[in-house]
Protein backbone atom coordinates (compact mmCIF):
# COMPACT_ATOMS: atom_id res chain seq x y z
CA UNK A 1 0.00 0.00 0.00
CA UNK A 2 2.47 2.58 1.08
CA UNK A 3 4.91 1.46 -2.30
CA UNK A 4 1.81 2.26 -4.67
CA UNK A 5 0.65 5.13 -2.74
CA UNK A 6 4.13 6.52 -3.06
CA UNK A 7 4.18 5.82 -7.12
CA UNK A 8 0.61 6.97 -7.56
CA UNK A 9 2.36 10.70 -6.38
CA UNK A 10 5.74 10.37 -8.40
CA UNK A 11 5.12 8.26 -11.28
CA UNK A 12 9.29 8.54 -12.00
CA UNK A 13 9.97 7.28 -8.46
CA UNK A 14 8.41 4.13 -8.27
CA UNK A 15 9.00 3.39 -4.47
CA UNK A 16 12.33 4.35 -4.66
CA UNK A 17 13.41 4.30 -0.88
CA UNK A 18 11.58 1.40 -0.82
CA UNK A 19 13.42 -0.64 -3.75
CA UNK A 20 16.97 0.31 -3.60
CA UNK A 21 17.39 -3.27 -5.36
CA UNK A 22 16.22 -2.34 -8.34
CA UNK A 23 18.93 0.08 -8.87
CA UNK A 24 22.15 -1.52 -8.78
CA UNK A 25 22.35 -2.84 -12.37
CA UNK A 26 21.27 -3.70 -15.93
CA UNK A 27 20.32 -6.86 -14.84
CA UNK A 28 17.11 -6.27 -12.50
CA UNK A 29 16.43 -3.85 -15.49
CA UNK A 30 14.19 -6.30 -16.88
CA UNK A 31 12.17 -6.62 -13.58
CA UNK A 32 11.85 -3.40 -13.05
CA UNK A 33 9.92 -3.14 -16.33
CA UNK A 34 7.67 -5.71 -14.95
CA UNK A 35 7.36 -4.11 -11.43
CA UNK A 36 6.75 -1.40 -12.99
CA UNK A 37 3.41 -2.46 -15.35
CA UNK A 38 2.25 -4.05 -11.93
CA UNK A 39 2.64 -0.79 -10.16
CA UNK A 40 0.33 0.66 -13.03
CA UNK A 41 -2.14 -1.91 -13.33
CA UNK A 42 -2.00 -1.64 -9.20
CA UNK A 43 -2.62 2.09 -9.36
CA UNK A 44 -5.71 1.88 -12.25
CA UNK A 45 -7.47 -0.57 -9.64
CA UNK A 46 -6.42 2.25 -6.57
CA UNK A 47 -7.54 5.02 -8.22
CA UNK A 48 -10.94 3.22 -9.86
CA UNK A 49 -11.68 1.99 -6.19
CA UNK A 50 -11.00 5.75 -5.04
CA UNK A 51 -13.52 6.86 -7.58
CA UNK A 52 -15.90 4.46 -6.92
CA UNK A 53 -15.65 4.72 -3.09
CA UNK A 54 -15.99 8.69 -3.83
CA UNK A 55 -18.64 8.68 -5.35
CA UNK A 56 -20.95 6.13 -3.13
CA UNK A 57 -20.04 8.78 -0.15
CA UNK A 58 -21.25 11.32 -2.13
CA UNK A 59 -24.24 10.15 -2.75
CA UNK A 60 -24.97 10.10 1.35
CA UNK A 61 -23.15 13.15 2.32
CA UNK A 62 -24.34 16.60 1.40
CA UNK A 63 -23.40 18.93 -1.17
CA UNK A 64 -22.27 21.71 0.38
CA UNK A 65 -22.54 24.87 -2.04
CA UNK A 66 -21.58 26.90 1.04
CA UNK A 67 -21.49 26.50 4.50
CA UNK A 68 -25.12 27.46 5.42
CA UNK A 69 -26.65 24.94 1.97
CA UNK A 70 -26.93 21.06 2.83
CA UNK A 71 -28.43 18.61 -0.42
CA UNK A 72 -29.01 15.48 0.66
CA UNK A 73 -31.73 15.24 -2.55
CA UNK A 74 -32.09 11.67 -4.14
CA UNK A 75 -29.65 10.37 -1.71
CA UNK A 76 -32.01 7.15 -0.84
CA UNK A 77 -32.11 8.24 2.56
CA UNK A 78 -34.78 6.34 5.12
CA UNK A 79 -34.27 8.91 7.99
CA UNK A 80 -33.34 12.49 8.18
CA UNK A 81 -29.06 12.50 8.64
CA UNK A 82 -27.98 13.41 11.87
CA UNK A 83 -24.72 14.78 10.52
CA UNK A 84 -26.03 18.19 8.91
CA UNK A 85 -23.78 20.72 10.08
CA UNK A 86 -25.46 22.66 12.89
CA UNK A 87 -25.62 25.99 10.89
CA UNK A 88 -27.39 25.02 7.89
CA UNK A 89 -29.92 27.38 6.87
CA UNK A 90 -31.24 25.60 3.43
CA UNK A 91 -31.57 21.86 3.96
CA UNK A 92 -32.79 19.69 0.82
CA UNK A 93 -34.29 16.36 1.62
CA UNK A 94 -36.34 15.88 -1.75
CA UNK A 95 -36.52 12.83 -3.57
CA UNK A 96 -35.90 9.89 -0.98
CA UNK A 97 -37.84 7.53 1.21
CA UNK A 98 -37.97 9.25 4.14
CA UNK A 99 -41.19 7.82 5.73
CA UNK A 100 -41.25 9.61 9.58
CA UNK A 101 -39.91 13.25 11.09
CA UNK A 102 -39.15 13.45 14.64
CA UNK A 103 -37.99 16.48 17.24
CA UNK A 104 -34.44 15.04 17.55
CA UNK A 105 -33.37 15.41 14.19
CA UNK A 106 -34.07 19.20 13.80
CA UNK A 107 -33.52 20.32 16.88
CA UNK A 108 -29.46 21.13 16.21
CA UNK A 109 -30.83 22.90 13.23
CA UNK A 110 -31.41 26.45 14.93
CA UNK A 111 -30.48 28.11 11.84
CA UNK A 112 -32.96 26.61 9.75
CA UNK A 113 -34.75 28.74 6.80
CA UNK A 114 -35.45 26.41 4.33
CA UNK A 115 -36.56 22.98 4.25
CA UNK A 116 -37.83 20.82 1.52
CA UNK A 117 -38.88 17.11 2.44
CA UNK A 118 -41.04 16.94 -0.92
CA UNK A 119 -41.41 13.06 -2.66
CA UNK A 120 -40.89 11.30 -0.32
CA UNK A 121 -43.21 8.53 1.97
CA UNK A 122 -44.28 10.60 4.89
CA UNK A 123 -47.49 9.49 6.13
CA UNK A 124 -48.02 11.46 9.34
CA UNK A 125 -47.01 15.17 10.50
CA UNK A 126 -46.28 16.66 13.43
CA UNK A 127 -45.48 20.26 13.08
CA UNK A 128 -44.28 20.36 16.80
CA UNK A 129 -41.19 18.46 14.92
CA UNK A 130 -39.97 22.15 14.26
CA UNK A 131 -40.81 23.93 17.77
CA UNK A 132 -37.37 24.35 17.82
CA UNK A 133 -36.76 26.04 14.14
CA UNK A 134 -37.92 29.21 15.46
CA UNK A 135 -36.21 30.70 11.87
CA UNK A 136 -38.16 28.28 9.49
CA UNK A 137 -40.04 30.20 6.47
CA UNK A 138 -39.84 27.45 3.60
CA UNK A 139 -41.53 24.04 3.78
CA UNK A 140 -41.95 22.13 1.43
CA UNK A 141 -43.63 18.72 2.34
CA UNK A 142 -45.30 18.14 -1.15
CA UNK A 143 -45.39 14.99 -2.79
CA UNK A 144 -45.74 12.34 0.54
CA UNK A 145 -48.45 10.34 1.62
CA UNK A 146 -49.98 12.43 4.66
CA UNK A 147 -53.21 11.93 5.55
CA UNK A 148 -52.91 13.12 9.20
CA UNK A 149 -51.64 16.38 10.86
CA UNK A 150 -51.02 17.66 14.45
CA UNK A 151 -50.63 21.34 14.20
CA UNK A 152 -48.41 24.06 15.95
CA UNK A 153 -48.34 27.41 15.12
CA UNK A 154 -44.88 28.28 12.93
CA UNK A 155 -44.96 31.97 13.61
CA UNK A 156 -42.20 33.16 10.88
CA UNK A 157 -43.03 30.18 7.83
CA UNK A 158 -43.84 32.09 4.33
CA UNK A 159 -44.27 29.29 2.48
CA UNK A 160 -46.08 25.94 2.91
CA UNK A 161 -46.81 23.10 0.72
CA UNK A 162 -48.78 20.15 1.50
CA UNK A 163 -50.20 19.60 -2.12
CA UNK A 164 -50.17 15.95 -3.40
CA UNK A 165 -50.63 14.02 -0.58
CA UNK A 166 -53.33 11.58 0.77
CA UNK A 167 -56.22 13.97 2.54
CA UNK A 168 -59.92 14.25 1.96
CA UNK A 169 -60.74 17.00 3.95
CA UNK A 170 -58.48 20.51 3.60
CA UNK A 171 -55.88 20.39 6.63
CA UNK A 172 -56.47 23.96 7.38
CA UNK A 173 -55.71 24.15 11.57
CA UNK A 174 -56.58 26.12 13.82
CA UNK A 175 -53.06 27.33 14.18
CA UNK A 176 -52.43 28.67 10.79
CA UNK A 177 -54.53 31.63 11.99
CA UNK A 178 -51.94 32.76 13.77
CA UNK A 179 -48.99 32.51 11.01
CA UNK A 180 -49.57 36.08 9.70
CA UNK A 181 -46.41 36.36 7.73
CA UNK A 182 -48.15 32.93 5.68
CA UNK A 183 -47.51 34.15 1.79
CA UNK A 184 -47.93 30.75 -0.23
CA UNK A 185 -50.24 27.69 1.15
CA UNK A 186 -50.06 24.78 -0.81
CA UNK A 187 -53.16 21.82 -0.50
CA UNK A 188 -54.91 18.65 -1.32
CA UNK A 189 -58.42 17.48 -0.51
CA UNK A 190 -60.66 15.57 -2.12
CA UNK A 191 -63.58 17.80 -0.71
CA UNK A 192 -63.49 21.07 0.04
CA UNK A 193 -66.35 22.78 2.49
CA UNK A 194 -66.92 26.39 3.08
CA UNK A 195 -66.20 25.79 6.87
CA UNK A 196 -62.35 24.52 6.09
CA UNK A 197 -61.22 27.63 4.94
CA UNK A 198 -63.02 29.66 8.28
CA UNK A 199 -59.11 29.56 10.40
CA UNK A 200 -57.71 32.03 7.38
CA UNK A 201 -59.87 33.93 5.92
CA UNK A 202 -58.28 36.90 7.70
CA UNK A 203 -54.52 35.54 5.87
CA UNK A 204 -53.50 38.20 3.15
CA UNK A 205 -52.19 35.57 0.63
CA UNK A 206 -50.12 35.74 -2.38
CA UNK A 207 -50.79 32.48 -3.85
CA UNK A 208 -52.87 29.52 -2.96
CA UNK A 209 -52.41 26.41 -4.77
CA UNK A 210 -54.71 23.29 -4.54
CA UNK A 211 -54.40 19.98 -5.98
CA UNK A 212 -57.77 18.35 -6.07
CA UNK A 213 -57.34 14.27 -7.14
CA UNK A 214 -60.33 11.91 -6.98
CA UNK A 215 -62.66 14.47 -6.36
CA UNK A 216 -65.75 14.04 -4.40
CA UNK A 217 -67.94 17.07 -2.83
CA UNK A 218 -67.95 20.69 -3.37
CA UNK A 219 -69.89 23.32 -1.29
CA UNK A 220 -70.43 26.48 -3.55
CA UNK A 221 -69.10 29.65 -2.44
CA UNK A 222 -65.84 27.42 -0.21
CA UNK A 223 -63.07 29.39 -2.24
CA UNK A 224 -64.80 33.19 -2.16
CA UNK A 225 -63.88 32.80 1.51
CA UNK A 226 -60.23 32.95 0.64
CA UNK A 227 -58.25 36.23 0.51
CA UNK A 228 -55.60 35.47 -1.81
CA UNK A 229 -54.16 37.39 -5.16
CA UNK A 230 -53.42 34.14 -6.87
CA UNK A 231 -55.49 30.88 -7.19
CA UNK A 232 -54.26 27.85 -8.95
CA UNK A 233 -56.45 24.96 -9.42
CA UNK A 234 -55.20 21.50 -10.49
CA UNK A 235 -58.16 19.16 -10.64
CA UNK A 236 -58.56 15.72 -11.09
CA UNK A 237 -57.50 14.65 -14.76
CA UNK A 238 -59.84 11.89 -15.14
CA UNK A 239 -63.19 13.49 -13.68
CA UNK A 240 -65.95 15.37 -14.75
CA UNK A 241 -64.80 19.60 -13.77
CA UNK A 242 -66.86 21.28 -11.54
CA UNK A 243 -67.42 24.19 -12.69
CA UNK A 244 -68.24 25.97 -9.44
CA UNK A 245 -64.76 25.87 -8.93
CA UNK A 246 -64.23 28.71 -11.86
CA UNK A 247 -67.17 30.63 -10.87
CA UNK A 248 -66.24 30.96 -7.47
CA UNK A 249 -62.43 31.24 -8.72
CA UNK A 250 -62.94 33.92 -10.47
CA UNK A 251 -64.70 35.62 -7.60
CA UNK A 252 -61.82 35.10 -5.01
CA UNK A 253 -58.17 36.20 -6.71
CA UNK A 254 -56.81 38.28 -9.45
CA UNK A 255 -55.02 35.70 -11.28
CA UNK A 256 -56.62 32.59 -11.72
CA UNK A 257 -55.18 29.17 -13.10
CA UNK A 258 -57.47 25.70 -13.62
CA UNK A 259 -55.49 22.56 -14.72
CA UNK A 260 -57.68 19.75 -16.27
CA UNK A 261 -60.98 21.32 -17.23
CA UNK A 262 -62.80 17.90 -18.19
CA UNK A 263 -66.75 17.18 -19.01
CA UNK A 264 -68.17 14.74 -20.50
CA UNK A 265 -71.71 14.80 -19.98
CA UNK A 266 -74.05 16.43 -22.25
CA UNK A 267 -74.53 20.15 -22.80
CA UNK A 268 -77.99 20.12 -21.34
CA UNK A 269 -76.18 19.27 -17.66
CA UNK A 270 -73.77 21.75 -17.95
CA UNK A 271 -74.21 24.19 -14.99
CA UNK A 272 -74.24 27.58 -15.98
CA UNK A 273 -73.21 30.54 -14.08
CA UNK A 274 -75.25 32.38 -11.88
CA UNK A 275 -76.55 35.37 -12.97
CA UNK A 276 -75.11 37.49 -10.21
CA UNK A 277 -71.10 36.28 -10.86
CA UNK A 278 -70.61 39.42 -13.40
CA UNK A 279 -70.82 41.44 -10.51
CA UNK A 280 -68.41 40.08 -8.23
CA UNK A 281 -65.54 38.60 -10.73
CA UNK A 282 -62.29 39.67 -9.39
CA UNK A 283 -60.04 37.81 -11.59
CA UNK A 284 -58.22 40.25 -14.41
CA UNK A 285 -55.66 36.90 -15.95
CA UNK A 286 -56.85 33.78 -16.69
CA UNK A 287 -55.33 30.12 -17.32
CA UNK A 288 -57.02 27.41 -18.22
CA UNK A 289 -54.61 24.75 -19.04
CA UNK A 290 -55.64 20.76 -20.48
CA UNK A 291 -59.42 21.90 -21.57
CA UNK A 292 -61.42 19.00 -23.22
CA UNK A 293 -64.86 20.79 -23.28
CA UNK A 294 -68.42 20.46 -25.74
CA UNK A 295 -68.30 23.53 -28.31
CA UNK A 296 -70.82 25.19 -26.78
CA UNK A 297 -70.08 24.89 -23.13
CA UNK A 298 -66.73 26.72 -24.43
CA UNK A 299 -69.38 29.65 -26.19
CA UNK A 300 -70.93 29.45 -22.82
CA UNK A 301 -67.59 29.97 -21.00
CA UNK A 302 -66.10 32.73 -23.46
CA UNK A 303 -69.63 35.21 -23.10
CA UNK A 304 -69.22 35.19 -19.28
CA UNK A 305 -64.78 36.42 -19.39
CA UNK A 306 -65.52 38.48 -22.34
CA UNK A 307 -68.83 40.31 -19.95
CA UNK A 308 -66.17 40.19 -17.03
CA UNK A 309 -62.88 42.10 -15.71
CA UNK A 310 -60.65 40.09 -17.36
CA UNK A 311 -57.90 41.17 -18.91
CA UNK A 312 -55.88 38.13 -20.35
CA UNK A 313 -57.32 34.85 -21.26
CA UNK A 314 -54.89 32.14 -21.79
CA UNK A 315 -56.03 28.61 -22.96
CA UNK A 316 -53.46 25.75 -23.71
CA UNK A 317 -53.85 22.08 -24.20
CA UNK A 318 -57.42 23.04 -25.96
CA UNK A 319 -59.78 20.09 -27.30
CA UNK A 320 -62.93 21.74 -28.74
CA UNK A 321 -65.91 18.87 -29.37
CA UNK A 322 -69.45 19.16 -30.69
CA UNK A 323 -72.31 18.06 -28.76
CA UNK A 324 -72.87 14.43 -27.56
CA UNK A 325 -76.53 15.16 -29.50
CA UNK A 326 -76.10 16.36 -33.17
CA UNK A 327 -76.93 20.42 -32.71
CA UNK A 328 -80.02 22.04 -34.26
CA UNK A 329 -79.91 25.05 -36.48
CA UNK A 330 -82.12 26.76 -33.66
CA UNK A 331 -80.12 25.48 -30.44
CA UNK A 332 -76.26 25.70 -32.01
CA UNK A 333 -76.24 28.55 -34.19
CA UNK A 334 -78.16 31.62 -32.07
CA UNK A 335 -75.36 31.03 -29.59
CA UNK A 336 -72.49 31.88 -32.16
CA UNK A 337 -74.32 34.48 -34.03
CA UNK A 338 -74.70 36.12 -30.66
CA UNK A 339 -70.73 35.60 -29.40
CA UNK A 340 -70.23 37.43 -33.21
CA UNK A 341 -72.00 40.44 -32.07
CA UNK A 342 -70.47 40.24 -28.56
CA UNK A 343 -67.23 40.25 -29.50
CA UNK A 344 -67.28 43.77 -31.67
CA UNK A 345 -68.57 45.58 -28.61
CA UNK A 346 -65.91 47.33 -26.39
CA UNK A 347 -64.69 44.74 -22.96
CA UNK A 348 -62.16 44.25 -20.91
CA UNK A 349 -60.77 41.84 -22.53
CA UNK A 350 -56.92 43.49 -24.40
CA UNK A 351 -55.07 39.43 -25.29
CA UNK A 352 -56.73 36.35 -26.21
CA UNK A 353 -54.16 33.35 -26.21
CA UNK A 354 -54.93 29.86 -27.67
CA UNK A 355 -51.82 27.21 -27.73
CA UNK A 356 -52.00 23.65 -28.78
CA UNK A 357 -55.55 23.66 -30.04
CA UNK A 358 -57.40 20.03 -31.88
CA UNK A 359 -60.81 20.35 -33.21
CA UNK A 360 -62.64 17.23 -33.08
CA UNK A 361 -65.86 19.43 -33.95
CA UNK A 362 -66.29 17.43 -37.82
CA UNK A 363 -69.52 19.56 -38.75
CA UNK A 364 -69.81 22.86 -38.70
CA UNK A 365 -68.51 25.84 -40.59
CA UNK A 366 -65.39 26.56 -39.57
CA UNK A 367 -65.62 29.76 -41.42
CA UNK A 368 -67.70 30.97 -38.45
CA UNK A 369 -65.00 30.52 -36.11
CA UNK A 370 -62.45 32.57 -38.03
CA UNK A 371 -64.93 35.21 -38.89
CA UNK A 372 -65.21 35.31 -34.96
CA UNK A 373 -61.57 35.70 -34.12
CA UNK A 374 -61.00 37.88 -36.79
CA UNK A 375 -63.87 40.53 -35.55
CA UNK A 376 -62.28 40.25 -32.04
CA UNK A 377 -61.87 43.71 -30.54
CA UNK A 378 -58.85 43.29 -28.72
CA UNK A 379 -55.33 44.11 -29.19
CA UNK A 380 -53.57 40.86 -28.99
CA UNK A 381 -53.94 37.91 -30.36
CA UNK A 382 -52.35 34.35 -30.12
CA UNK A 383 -53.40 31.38 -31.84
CA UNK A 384 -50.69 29.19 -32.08
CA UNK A 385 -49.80 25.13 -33.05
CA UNK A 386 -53.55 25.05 -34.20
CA UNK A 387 -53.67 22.88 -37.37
CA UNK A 388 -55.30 26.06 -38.52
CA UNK A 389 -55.52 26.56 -42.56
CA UNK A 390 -57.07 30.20 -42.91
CA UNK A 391 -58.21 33.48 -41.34
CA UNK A 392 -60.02 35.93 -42.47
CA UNK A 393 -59.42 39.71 -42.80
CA UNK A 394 -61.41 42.09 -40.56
CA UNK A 395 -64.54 43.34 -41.98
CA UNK A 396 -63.94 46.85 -39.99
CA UNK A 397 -60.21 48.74 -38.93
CA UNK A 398 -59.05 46.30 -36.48
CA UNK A 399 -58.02 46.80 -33.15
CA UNK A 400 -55.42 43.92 -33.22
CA UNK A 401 -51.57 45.22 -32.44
CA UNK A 402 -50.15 41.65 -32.23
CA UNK A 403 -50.70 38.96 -33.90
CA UNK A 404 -48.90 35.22 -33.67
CA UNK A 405 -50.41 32.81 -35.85
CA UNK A 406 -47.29 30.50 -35.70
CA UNK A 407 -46.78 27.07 -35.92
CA UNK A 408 -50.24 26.07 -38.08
CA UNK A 409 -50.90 25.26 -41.61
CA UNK A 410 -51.54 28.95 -42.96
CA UNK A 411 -50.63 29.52 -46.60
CA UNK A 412 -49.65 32.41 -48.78
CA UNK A 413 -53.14 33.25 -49.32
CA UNK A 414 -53.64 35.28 -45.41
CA UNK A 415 -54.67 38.43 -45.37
CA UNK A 416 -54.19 39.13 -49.01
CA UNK A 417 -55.62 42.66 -50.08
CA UNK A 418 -56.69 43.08 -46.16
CA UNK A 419 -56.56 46.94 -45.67
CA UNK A 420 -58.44 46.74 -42.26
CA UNK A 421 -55.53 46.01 -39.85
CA UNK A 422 -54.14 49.12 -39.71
CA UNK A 423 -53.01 48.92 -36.44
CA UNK A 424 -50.55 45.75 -36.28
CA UNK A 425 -47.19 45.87 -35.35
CA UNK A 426 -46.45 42.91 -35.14
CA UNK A 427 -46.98 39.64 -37.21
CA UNK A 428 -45.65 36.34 -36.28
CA UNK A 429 -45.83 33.71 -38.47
CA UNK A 430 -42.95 31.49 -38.07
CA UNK A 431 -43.49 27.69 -39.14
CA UNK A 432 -46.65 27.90 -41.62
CA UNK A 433 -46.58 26.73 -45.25
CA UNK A 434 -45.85 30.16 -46.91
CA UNK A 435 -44.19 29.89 -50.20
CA UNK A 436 -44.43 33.00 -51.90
CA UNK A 437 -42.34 35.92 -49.79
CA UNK A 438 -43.80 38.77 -52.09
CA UNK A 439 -47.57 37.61 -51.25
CA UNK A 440 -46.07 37.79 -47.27
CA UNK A 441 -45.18 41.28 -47.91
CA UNK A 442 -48.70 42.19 -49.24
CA UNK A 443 -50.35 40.75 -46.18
CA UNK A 444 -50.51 44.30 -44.23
C-alpha cells in the first residue's frame, strides 16, 4: 500500500526508498519493467476503487454549495441525517424515502430557513417536529403520503406546501390563523367545504395552490372565503370539472389558473353561471390549461370572461368537441351568431391566447369561427400550433396590435388585399406553409 501510494504521487519514483534493489544494475532492469506495469495496473485498480468509493459517499453526504446549503436530494435516505452541520440554513431532503420526522433530528438545526422534504413517503405530521426552528419560512412537504396532521403554530413560515398528498378533507388548523407572515399555502383534498377555509380567511395571501385528485364534494361559495391574489387549481384529470370551482375562482383572486378542465356529460347538464357572478368577478388573468370541453359549453364559457374584468385569457392544451346530441340550427347557431356580435362591442378583454388547439368538432362551418376571431376587438392575439388553414381579414379597422399565428398550416393566401388592420405591429408567423415571400409582404 504505502509502495503504490508513493508511485501513484511520483510516477518517476516508483518506491524508490523502498526498492533500492532495483537500482544496482542492468540486470534487475528487466524486472523493473515488470514491477513497474504491476505498479500501473495496481494504481488503475487504486484510483478506480478511489472513484468508486468517492462517489458512493457522495451520494450520502451533502453537497455543500456553502457553509449554510446542505443537499441530501435523491440520496435514498430512510431517515433524516444526523450529521447536517449545525448551521445550515437551506436543507434539501427531496426525492428519498424518508417515511417519519421526529424532534431530535431538527432540533441542532437552529439556523434553519429552508426545508424541503417533498417526494418522499411521509405518512403522518407533526409540526411540533420544528418547535425548535424558530427561523423556518420554507416548507416544502409536497409529494408524501400524509393523511394526518397535528398542528403548531410556525410563527415566521412564508411558504407551505402540503399539495399531493393523501387527505380528503383541507388540513387547514386552527393554528395557521396565527402565522400572519403565511404568503404561499399549498393543499390537497378531495372535498373542500366552506367551513375549512373559516381559520384564514383573515390571511393576506399571495398564492394559494390546490391539488384536487379523486374528487368528491364541493360546497359552492368554499373558495370566495379565501383572501388570496393568486389561485391555482389542479383538478382531477380523469373526472368530470366542476365548474363551481371557476365561478367561485374567479370571484376570489386576481389571477386565476385551472389545470384539467374535463366534461363529459351532455350540454344540457352543464351548470351555468349564476346570474349574479358578473358582478363580483375579481379575476383580471386567466389560465385554463388541459381543456377538453363540448363547443358550446366553451361559447358558454367565453360570453361570461368576455362580460367580465378580465384582462388576459390564456387557454393551452385546448380540445374543442361538438355536442354528444347532433346540434339544431335553432339550439347551435343563435349562440355563435350572438358571441359574433359580442365580440365587436368594447370589454375588458386586451389578449386572447390559444396554444395547442385540436378540433374534433367534424360539422360545422369553420368559417364561423375565423370570422369570430377575426372581428375580435382586442389588441392581442395568439393562436398558435392550431392545425389552422385560414383566417379571415377584418370586416372593420381592427383593433389587433399583435398577432402570432405560428406554428399552423396557414398559406400564402392570409390576409391578401386586407386593408383593415391598420393597427398591427407585429406579425408572427414562423413555421406555416408560406411559399411566396412577395404575397407575405402584401399581407398588411
Amino acid at each position: 500500500y504505502i509502495c503504490l501510494k508513493f508511485y501513484f504521487e511520483d510516477a518517476n519514483q516508483v518506491c524508490r526508498g523502498l526498492l533500492p534493489v532495483l537500482q544496482l544494475g542492468d540486470e534487475f532492469h528487466a524486472q523493473k519493467i515488470k514491477l513497474d506495469s504491476i505498479m500501473i495496473s495496481l494504481t488503475n485498480i487504486y484510483v478506480f476503487t478511489y472513484a468508486f468509493t468517492f462517489t458512493l459517499w457522495n451520494n450520502i453526504q451533502p453537497t455543500v454549495e456553502d457553509e449554510f446549503i446542505a443537499n441530501y436530494s435523491s440520496s435514498f435516505l430512510t431517515n433524516v441525517p444526523k450529521n447536517t452541520p449545525v448551521h445550515t440554513q437551506v436543507l434539501d431532503l427531496s426525492h428519498n424515502r424518508i417515511s417519519g420526522l421526529s424532534t431530535s433530528e431538527f432540533i441542532h438545526l437552529s439556523d434553519l430557513q429552508v426545508l424541503n422534504l417533498s417526494h418522499n413517503l411521509i405518512m403522518m405530521l407533526d409540526f411540533s417536529v420544528f418547535i425548535f426552528n424558530e427561523n423556518l419560512e420554507y416548507l416544502d412537504l409536497s409529494h408524501n403520503n400524509i393523511s394526518k396532521v397535528s398542528c403548531l403554530t410556525l410563527v415566521y413560515l412564508r411558504h407551505l406546501d402540503l399539495s399531493f398528498n393523501k387527505f380528503t378533507a383541507l388540513p387547514v388548523c386552527q393554528e395557521f390563523g396565527n402565522m400572519f407572515h403565511l404568503k404561499y399555502l399549498g393543499l390537497s383534498a378531495t372535498m373542500i367545504r366552506r367551513s375549512d377555509f373559516r381559520y384564514i380567511k383573515h390571511l393576506q395571501l399571495h398564492t394559494v395552490f390546490l391539488n384536487l385528485g379523486n374528487f368528491s364534494l364541493y360546497e359552492p361559495q368554499s373558495l370566495t372565503v379565501l383572501t388570496t391574489r393568486n389561485l391555482h387549481i389542479a383538478f382531477a384529470a380523469n373526472q368530470n370539472f366542476v365548474f363551481s370551482l371557476l365561478y367561485d375562482g374567479m370571484s376570489t383572486s386576481e389571477n386565476l389558473k385551472i389545470v384539467n378542465l374535463r366534461y363529459t356529460l351532455s350540454y344540457k347538464d352543464f351548470p351555468s353561471p349564476p346570474l349574479m357572478l358578473l358582478k363580483k368577478i375579481k379575476t383580471t388573468s386567466l389560465t385554463l390549461d388541459s381543456v377538453d370541453l363540448q363547443w358550446a359549453i366553451i361559447l358558454h364559457i367565453f360570453v361570461l370572461i368576455w362580460y367580465s374584468p378580465v384582462e388576459h385569457l390564456t387557454v393551452r392544451n385546448l380540445t374543442f368537441r361538438g355536442p354528444l346530441e347532433e346540434p339544431t340550427e335553432y339550439a347551435f347557431l343563435p349562440l355563435v351568431s350572438s358571441v359574433e356580435q359580442l365580440i365587436s362591442l368594447d370589454g375588458s378583454m386586451k389578449a386572447l391566447t390559444l396554444e395547442h388547439v385540436r378540433n374534433k368538432v367534424y360539422y360545422f362551418n369553420q368559417e364561423i369561427l375565423y370570422r369570430e376571431f377575426s372581428e375580435m376587438n382586442i389588441a392581442n392575439l395568439t393562436i398558435a400550433d392550431a392545425y389552422m388553414p385560414h383566417m379571415l381579414c377584418p370586416n372593420r379597422t381592427s383593433s389587433f396590435q399583435y398577432i402570432n399565428f405560428s406554428h399552423n398550416a396557414l398559406t400564402d393566401e392570409l390576409f391578401q388585399n386586407c386593408g383593415t388592420l391598420m393597427d398591427l405591429k407585429l406579425l408572427i408567423l414562423q413555421k406555416n406553409k408560406f411559399e411566396s415571400l412577395r404575397k407575405v409582404s402584401f399581407m398588411t
